[in-house]
Protein backbone atom coordinates (compact mmCIF):
# COMPACT_ATOMS: atom_id res chain seq x y z
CA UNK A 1 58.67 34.65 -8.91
CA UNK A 2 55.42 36.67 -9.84
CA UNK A 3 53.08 34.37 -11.51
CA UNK A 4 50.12 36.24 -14.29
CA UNK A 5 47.22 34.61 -14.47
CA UNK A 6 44.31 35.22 -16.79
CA UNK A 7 41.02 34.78 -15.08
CA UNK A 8 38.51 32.81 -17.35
CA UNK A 9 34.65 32.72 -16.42
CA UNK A 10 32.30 29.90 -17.43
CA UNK A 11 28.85 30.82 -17.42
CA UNK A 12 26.89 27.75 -15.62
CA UNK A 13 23.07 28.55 -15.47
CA UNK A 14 23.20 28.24 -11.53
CA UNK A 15 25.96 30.67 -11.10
CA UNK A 16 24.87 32.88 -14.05
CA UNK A 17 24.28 35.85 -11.67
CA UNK A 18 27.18 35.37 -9.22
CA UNK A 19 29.65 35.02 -12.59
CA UNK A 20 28.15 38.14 -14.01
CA UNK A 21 29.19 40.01 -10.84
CA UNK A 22 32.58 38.77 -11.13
CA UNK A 23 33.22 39.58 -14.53
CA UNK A 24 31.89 43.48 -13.65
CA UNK A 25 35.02 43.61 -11.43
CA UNK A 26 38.32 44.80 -12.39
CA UNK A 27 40.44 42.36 -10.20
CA UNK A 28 43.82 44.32 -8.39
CA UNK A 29 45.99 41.49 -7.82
CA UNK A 30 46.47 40.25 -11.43
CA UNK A 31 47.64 41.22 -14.79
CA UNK A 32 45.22 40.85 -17.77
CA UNK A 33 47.13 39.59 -20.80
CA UNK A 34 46.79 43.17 -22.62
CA UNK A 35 48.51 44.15 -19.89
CA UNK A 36 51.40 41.95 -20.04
CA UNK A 37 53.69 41.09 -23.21
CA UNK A 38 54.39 44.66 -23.74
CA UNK A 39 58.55 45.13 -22.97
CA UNK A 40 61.27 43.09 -22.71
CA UNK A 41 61.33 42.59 -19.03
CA UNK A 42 57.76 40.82 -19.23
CA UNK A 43 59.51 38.20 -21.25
CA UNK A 44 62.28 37.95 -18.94
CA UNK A 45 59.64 37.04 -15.76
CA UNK A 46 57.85 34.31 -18.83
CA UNK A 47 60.81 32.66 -19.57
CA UNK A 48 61.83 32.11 -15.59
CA UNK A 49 58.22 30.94 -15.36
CA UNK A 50 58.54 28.50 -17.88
CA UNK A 51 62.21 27.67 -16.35
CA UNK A 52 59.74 26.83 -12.95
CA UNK A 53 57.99 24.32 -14.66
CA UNK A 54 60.57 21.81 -13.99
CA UNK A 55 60.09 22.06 -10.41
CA UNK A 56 57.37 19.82 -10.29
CA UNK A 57 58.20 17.13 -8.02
CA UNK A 58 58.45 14.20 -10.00
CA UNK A 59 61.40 16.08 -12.38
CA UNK A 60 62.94 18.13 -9.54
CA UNK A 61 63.16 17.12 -5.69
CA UNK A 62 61.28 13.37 -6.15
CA UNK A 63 63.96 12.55 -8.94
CA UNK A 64 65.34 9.94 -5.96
CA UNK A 65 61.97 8.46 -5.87
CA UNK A 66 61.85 7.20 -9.68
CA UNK A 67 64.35 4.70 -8.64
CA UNK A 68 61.94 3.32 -5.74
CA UNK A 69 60.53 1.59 -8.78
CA UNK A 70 63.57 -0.32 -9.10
CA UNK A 71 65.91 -2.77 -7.28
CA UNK A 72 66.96 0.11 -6.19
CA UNK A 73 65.39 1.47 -3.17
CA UNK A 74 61.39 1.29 -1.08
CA UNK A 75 59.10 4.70 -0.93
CA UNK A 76 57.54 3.84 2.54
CA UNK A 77 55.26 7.17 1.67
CA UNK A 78 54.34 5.69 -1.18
CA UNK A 79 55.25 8.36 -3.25
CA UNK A 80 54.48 8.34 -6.71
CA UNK A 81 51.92 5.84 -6.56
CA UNK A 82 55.63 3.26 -6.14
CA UNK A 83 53.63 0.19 -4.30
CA UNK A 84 51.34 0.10 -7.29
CA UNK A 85 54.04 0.44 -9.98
CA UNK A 86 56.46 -2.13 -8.74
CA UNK A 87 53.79 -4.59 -7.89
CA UNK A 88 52.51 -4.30 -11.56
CA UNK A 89 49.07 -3.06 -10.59
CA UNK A 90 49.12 -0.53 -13.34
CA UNK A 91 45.94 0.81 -15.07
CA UNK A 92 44.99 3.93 -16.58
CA UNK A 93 43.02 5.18 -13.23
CA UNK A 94 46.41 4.85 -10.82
CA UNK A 95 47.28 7.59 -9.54
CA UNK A 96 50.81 8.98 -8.74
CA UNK A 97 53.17 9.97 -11.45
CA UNK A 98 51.15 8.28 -14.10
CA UNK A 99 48.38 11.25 -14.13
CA UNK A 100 50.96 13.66 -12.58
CA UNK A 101 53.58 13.51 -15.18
CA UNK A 102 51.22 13.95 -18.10
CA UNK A 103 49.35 16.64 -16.46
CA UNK A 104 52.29 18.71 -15.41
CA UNK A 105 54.22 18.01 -18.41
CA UNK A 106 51.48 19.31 -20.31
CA UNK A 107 51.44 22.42 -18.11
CA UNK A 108 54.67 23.17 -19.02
CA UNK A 109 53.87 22.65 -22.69
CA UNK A 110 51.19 25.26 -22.35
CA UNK A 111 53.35 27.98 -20.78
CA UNK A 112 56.13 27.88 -23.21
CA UNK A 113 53.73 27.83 -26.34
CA UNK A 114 52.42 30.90 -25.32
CA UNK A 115 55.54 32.51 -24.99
CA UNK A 116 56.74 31.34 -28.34
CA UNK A 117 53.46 32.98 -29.69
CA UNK A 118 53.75 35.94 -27.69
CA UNK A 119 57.41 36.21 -28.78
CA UNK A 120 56.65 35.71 -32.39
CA UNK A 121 54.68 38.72 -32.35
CA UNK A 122 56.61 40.98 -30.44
CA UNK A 123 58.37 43.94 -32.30
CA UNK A 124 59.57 46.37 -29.71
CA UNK A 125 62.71 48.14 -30.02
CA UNK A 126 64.07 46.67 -26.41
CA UNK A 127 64.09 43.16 -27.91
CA UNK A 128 66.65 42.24 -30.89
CA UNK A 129 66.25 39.52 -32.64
CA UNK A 130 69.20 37.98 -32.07
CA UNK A 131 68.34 37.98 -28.09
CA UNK A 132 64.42 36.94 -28.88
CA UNK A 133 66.00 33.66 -30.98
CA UNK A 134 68.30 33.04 -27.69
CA UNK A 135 64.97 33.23 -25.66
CA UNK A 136 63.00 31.13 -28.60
CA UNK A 137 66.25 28.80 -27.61
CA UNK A 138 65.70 28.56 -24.09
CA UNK A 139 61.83 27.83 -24.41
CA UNK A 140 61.97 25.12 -26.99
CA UNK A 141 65.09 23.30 -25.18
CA UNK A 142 62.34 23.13 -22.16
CA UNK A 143 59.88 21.91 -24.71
CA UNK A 144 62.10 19.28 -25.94
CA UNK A 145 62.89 18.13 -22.16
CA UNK A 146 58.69 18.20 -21.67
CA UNK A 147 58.48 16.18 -25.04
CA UNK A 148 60.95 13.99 -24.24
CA UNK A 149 59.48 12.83 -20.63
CA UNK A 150 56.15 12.31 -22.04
CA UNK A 151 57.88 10.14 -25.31
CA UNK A 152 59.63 8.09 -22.49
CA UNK A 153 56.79 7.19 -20.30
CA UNK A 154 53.50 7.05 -22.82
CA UNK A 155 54.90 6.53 -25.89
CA UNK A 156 52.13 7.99 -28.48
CA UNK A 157 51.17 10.66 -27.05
CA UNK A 158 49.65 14.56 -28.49
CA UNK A 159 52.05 17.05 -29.94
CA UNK A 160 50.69 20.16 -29.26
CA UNK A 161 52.83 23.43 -30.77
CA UNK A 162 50.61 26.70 -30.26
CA UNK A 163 48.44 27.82 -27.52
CA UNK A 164 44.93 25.80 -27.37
CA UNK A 165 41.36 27.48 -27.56
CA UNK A 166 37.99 25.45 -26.34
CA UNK A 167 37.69 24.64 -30.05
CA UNK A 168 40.94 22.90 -30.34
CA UNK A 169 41.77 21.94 -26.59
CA UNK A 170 41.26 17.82 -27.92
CA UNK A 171 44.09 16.57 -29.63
CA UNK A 172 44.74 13.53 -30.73
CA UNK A 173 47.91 11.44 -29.89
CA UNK A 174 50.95 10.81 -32.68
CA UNK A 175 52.89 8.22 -33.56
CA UNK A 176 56.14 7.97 -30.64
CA UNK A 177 58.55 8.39 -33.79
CA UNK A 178 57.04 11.99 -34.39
CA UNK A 179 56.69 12.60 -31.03
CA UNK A 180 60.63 11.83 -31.34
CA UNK A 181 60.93 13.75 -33.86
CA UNK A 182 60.00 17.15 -32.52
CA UNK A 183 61.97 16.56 -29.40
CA UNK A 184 64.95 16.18 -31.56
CA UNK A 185 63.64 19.64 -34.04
CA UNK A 186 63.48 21.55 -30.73
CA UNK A 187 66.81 20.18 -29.37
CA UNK A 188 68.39 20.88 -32.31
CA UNK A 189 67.01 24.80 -32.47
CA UNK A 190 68.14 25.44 -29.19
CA UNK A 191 71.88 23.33 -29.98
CA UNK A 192 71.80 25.94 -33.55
CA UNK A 193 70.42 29.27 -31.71
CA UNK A 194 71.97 29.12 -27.48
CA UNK A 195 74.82 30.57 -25.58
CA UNK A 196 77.48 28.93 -26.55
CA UNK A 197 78.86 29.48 -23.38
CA UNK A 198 79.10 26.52 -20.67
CA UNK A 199 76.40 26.61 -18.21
CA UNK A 200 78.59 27.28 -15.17
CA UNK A 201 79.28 30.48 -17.04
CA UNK A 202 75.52 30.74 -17.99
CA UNK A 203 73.72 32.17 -15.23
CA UNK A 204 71.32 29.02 -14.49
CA UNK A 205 70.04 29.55 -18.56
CA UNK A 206 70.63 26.30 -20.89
CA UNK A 207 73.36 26.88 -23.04
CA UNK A 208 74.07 24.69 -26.07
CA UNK A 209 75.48 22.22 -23.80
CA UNK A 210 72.47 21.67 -22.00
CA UNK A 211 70.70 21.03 -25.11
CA UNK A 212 73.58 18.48 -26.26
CA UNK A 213 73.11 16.09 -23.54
CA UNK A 214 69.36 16.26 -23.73
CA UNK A 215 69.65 15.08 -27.14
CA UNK A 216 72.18 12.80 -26.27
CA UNK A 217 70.25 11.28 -23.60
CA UNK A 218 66.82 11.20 -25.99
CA UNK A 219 69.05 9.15 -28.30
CA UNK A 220 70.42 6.64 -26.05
CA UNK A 221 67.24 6.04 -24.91
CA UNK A 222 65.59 5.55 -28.36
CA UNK A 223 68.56 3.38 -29.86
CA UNK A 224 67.55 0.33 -28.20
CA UNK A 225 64.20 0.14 -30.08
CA UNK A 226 61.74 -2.53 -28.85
CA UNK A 227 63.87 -5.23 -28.39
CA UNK A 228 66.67 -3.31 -26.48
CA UNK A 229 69.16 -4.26 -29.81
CA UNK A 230 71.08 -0.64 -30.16
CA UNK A 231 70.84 1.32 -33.50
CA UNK A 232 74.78 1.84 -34.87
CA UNK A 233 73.12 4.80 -36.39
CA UNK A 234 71.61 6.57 -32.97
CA UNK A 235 74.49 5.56 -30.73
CA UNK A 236 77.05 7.43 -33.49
CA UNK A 237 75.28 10.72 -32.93
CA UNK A 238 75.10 10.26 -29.17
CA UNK A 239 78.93 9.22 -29.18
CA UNK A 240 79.69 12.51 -31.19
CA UNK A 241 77.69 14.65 -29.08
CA UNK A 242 79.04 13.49 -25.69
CA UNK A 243 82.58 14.21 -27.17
CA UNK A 244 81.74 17.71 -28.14
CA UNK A 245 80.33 17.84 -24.61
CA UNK A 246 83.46 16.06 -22.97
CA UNK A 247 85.56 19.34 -23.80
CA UNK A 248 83.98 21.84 -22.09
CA UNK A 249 83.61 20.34 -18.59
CA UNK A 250 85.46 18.64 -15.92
CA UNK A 251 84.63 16.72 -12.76
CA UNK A 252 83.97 17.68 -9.69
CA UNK A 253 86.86 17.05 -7.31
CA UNK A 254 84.21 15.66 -4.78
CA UNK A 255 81.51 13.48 -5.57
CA UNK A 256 79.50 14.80 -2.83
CA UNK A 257 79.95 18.76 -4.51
CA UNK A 258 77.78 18.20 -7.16
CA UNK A 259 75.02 17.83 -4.89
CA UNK A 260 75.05 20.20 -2.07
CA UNK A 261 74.09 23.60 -2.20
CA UNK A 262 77.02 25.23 -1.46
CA UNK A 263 79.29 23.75 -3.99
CA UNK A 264 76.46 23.83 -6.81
CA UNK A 265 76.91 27.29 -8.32
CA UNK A 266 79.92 27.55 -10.68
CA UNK A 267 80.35 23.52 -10.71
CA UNK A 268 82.52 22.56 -13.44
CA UNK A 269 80.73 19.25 -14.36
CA UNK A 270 76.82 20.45 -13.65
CA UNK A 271 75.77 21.07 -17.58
CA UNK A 272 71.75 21.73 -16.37
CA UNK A 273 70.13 22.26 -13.36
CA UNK A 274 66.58 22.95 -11.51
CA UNK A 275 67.37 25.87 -9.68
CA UNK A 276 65.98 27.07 -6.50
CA UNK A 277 66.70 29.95 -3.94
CA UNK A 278 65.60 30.31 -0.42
CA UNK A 279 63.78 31.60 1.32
CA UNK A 280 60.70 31.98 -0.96
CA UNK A 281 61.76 29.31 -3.71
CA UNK A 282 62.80 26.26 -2.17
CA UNK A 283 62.41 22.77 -2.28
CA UNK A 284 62.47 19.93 0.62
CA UNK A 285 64.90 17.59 -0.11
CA UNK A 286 66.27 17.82 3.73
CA UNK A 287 62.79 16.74 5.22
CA UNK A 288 62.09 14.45 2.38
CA UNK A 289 65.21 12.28 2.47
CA UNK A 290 67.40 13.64 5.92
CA UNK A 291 64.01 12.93 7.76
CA UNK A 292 61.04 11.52 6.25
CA UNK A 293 63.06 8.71 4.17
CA UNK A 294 60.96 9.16 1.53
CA UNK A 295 63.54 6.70 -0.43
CA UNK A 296 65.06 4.01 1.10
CA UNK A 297 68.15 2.15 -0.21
CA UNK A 298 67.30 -1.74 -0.38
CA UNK A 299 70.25 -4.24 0.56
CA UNK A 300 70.88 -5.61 -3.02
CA UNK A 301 72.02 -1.99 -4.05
CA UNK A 302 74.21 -1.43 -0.99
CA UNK A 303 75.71 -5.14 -1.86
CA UNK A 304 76.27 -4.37 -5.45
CA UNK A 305 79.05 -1.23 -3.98
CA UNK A 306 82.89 -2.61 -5.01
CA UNK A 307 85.37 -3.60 -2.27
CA UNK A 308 88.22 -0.11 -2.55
CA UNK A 309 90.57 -3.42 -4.85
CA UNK A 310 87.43 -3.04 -7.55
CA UNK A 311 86.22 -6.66 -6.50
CA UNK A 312 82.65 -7.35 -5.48
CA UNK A 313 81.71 -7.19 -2.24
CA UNK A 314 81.45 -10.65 -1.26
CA UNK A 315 84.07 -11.29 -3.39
CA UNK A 316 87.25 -9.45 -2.55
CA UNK A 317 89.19 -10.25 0.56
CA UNK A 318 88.70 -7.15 1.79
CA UNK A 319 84.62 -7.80 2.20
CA UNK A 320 84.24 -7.33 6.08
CA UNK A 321 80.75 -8.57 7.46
CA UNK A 322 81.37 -6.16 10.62
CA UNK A 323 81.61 -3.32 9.28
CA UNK A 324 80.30 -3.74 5.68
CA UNK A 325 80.66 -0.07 4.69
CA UNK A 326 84.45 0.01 5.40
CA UNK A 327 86.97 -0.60 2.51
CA UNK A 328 84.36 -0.08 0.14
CA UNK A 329 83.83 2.01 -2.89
CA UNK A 330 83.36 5.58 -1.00
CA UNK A 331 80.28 6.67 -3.24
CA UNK A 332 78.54 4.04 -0.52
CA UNK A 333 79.07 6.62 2.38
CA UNK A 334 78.55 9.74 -0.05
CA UNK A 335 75.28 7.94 -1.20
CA UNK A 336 73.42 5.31 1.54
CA UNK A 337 73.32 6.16 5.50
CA UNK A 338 72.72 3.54 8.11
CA UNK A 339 70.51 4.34 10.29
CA UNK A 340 70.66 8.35 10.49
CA UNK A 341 73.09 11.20 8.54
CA UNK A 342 75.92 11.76 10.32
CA UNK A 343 78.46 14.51 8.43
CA UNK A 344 80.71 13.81 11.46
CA UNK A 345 82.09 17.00 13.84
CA UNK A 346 78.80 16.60 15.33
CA UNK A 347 76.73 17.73 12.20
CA UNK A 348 73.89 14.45 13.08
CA UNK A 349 70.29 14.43 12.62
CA UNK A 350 68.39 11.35 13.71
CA UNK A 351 65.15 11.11 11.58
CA UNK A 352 61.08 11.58 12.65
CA UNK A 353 60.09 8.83 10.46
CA UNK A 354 60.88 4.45 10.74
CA UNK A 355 63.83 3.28 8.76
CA UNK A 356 62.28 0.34 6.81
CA UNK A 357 65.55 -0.94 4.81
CA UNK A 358 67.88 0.59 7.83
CA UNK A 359 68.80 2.85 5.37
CA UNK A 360 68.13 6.28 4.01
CA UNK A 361 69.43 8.15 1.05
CA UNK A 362 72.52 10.27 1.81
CA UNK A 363 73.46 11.67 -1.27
CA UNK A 364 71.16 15.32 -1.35
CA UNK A 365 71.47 16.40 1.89
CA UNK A 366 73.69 18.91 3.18
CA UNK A 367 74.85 19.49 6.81
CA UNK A 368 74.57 23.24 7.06
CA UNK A 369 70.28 22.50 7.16
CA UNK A 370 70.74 19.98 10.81
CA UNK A 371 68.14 19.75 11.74
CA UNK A 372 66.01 18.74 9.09
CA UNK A 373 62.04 19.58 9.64
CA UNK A 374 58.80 21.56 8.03
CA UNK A 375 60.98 24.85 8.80
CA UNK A 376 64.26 23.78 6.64
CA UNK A 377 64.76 25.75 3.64
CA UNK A 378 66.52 23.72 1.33
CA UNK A 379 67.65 25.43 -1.84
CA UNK A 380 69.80 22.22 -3.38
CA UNK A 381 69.67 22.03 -7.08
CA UNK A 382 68.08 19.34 -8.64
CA UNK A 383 70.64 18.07 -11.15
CA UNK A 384 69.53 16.98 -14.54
CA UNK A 385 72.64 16.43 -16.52
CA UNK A 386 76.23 16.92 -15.38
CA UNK A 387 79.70 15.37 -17.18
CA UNK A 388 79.06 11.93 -15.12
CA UNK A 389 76.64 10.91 -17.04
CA UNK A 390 77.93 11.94 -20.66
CA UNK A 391 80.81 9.71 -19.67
CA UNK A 392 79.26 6.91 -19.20
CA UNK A 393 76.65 7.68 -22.27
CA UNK A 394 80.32 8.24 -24.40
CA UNK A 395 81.80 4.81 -22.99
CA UNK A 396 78.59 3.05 -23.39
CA UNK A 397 77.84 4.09 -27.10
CA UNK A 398 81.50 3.61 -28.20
CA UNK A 399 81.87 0.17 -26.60
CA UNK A 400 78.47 -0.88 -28.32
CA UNK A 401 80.05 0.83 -31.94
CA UNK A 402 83.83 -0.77 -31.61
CA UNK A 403 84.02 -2.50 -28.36
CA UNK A 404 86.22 -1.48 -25.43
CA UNK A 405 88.70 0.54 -26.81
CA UNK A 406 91.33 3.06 -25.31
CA UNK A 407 88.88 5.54 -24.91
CA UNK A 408 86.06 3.47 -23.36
CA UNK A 409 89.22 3.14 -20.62
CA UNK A 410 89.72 6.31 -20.64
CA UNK A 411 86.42 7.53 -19.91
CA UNK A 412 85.49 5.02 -17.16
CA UNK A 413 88.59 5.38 -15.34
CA UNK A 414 88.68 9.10 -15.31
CA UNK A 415 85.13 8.82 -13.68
CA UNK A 416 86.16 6.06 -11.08
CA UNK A 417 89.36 7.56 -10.14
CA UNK A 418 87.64 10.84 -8.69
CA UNK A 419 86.74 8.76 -5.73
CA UNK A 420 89.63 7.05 -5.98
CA UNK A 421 88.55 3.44 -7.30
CA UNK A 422 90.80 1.40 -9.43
CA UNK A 423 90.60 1.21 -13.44
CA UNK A 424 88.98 -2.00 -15.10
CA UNK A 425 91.17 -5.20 -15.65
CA UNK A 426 92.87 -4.94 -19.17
CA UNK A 427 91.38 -6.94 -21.89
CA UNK A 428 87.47 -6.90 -21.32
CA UNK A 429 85.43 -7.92 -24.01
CA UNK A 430 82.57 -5.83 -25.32
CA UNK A 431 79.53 -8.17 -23.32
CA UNK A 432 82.02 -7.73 -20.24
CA UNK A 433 82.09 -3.77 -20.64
CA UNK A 434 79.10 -3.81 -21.11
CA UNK A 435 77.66 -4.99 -17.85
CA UNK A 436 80.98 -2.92 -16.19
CA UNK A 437 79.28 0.18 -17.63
CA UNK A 438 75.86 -0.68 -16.64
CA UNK A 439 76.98 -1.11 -13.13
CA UNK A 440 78.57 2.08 -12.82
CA UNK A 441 75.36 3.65 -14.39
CA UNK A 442 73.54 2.25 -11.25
CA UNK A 443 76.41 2.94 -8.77
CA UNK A 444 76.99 6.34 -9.88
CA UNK A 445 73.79 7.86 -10.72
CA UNK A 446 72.12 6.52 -7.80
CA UNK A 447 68.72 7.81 -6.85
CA UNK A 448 69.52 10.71 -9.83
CA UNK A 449 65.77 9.61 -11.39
CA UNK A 450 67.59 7.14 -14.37
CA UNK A 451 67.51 3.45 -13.19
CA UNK A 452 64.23 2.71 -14.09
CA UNK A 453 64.99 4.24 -17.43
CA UNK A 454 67.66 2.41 -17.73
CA UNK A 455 66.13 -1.10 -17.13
CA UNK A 456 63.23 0.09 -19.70
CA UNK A 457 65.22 1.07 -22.23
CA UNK A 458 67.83 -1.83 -22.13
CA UNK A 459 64.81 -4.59 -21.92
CA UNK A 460 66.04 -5.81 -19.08
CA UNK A 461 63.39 -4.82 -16.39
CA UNK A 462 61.75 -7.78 -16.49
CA UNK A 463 64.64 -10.04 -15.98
CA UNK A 464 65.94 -7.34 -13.11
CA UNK A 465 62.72 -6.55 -11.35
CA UNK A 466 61.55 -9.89 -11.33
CA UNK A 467 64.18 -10.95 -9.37
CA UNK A 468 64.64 -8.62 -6.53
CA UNK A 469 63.70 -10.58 -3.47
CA UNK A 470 64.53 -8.02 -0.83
CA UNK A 471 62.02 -5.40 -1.37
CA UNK A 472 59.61 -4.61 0.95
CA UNK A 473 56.30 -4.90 -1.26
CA UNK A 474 56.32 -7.73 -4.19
CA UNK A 475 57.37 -7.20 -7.43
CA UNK A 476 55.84 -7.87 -10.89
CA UNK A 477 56.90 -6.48 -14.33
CA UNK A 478 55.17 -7.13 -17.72
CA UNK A 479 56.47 -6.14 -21.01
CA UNK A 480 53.37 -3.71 -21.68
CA UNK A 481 55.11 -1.54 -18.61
CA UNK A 482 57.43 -0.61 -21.14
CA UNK A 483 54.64 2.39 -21.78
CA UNK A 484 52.07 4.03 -19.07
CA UNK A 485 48.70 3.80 -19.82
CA UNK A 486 47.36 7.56 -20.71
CA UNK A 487 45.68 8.94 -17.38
CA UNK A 488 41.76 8.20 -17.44
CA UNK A 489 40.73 11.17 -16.76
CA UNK A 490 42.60 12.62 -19.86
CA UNK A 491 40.79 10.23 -21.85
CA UNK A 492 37.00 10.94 -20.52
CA UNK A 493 37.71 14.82 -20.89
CA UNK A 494 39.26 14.53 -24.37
CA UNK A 495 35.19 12.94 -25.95
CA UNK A 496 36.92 10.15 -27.43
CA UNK A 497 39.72 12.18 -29.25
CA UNK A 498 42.33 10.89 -27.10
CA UNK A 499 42.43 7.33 -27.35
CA UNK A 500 44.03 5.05 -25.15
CA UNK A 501 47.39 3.14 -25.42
CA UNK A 502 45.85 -0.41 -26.78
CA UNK A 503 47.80 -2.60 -23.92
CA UNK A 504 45.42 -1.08 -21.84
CA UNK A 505 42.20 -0.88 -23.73
């Protein structure tokens, strides 16, 4: 993907001779913005620019990594900045995803807003208006995904909706309900104004679909409020949307298919996706997790897997303590790896780097790339939302609305009988479906980037994190974790516009 850039000078009074030779050049290798913006096709290159926004690492091929802040797994790389996170030493100067997020986040911001502007003031006759709304549709669904990250982590944070000069470059921060609020105005332009087609069908655009589960996902996450008590009100709308969703997609026959690159294109249940495409767009989730273990599973999650009879492990009479990954639920084997990936008919790669937990994270890689190293070209798509999840959003709202109804059945067994796990016991009550659901959240979106989300927005990562005794560095969680401190350096360069969140003043 060509990238335009627009070369900007700043005189400095010891360079003021060396910059005035470089602006008397007329540079070969770039586009100036007159240049660019003048047919349809140089909107077509924007918008898959913006689209590559989302393959910064910490919402495309580190997604596994978010839940090495969790009981969930150990980043011996310390990716992320995860040894400061779990251990609580967060402040506004650590580094990791706390600057990163913001920073890229706010790339992405910037891109799209000038493609909105430069689309608003497009009139060529190669560009309809009915196709620019589609592509005003596409952008402001990425917007809304942008919005909604930075609403998650920070909280209050800058709404920014047109391009930024030097004069207006420091903004200050809103209130999180308006930052809510235009993540839910731009979700709802793109559900009003995109293909209504499903995105298997879409050609790796968002469709309304797409935009669906991201505002069913913003919602779930805002119901709880700040005591993690749900909103009847949020949870209806994310109940209706997942049912609107529900009918256009199936699952995957294999679990494992919605993760390999082979299997990806044309998936029934993948609703939106991070794409990539070797050989000169690729990302390395092979090396990363095949050979690196950049995530590594931690023995509390492998314990919390089912026996095949839908018992605990531990539990059920089928629990075998030599050989603790037989008769179990088989999303273990399709997710954890002991030792080293084996694929079996020989397909084996034994890893470069230590094994800290004895495990490694099975669930991304794909055999066809043995052996994993600097040279594989991985072009696995990084999944953001796919039917799996809307089932377990549907189940979760409804059970919350009425309690554990047919359909709250329905939904979970549907998802545990594609790998061939047994329904829930008959007459649950709603606190007992509740913690079902929860469990299957962790068991089937495993290292997808959502359990630490999950914990947040429930108000139960202090009572979860706390606890987890088999991680490899301690763990501490306060309640002001609940937000990220703004990154310093945002602060310093914003001359006191920007002020920080006050947990962290």
């Amino acid at each position: 993907m060509k990238k335009y850039t627009i070369y900007i000078c700043l005189l400095l009074s010891l360079m003021g001779t060396a910059c005035k030779k470089y602006l008397d050049q007329n540079p070969k290798d770039a586009l100036a913005s007159g240049d660019f913006w003048q047919k349809k096709s140089d909107f077509d290159q924007a918008l898959a620019a913006a689209y590559s926004s989302l393959q910064a690492a910490e919402f495309a091929v580190e997604l596994p990594v978010w839940d090495c802040f969790t009981d969930n797994g150990y980043a011996q790389h310390n990716s992320g900045s995860a040894k400061e996170i779990v251990s609580g030493s967060i402040s506004s100067t650590t580094g990791g995803y706390i600057p990163q997020l913001y920073k890229d986040a706010y790339a992405g911001i910037a891109r799209i807003n000038i493609f909105l502007m430069q689309l608003a003031k497009y009139t060529g006759p190669d560009f309809p208006d009915a196709d620019k709304k589609k592509y005003e549709a596409e952008a402001r669904f990425l917007r809304a995904y942008f919005y909604f990250q930075l609403y998650n982590i920070y909280g209050d944070v800058p709404v920014v909706l047109e391009p930024l000069s030097l004069e207006t470059q420091n903004q200050a921060k809103v209130a999180a309900p308006d930052v809510l609020k235009q993540v839910l105005a731009d979700a709802d332009f793109a559900i009003a104004n995109l293909n209504a087609a499903p995105y298997y069908q879409n050609g790796g655009h968002a469709c309304v679909s797409s935009a669906q589960a991201l505002k069913a996902r913003t919602l779930i996450f805002a119901a709880y409020g700040a005591n993690g008590t749900p909103d009847a009100a949020l949870l209806t709308q994310v109940r209706d949307l997942t049912l609107q969703i529900q009918a256009q997609y199936k699952l995957s026959a294999n679990f494992e298919d919605v993760f390999r690159d082979a299997s990806q294109k044309g998936n029934t249940e993948i609703i939106f996706s991070i794409n990539f495409l070797a050989p000169n767009n690729t990302a390395p989730w092979d090396m990363y997790y095949g050979d690196w273990l950049v995530a590594s599973p931690l023995q509390n999650f492998v314990n919390d897997f089912e026996c095949t009879d839908g018992l605990p492990y531990g539990t059920s009479p089928l629990t075998n303590p030599a050989a603790p990954f037989e008769n179990r639920d088989p999303r273990l084997k399709k997710t954890v790896f002991v030792d080293h990936p084996d694929f079996g008919g020989g397909k084996i790669h034994t890893p470069s780097n230590s094994r800290p937990t004895g495990y490694g994270v099975m669930k991304f890689l794909v055999p066809e790339n043995i052996p994993y190293g600097f040279s594989t070209l991985s072009q696995q798509n990084a999944v953001v939302f796919r039917l799996a999840e809307i089932l377990l959003m549907y189940a979760e709202a409804q059970n919350e609305l009425t309690g554990p109804d047919a359909t709250v059945y329905k939904a979970m067994t549907d998802l545990r009988a594609r790998v061939g796990m047994p329904p829930y016991p008959a007459g649950l009550t709603k606190d007992q479906m509740r913690q079902r659901i929860r469990h299957e959240r962790r068991i089937e979106l495993a290292f997808e980037g959502l359990r630490y989300f999950d914990l947040r927005r429930w108000h139960t990562a202090n009572t979860v994190l706390n606890a987890v005794k088999d991680g490899i560095n301690p763990y501490h969680y306060e309640d002001k974790f609940y937000h990220w401190p703004l990154p310093q350096p945002e602060i310093d360069k914003s001359g006191g516009v920007l002020v920080q969140n006050p947990e962290y003043k």
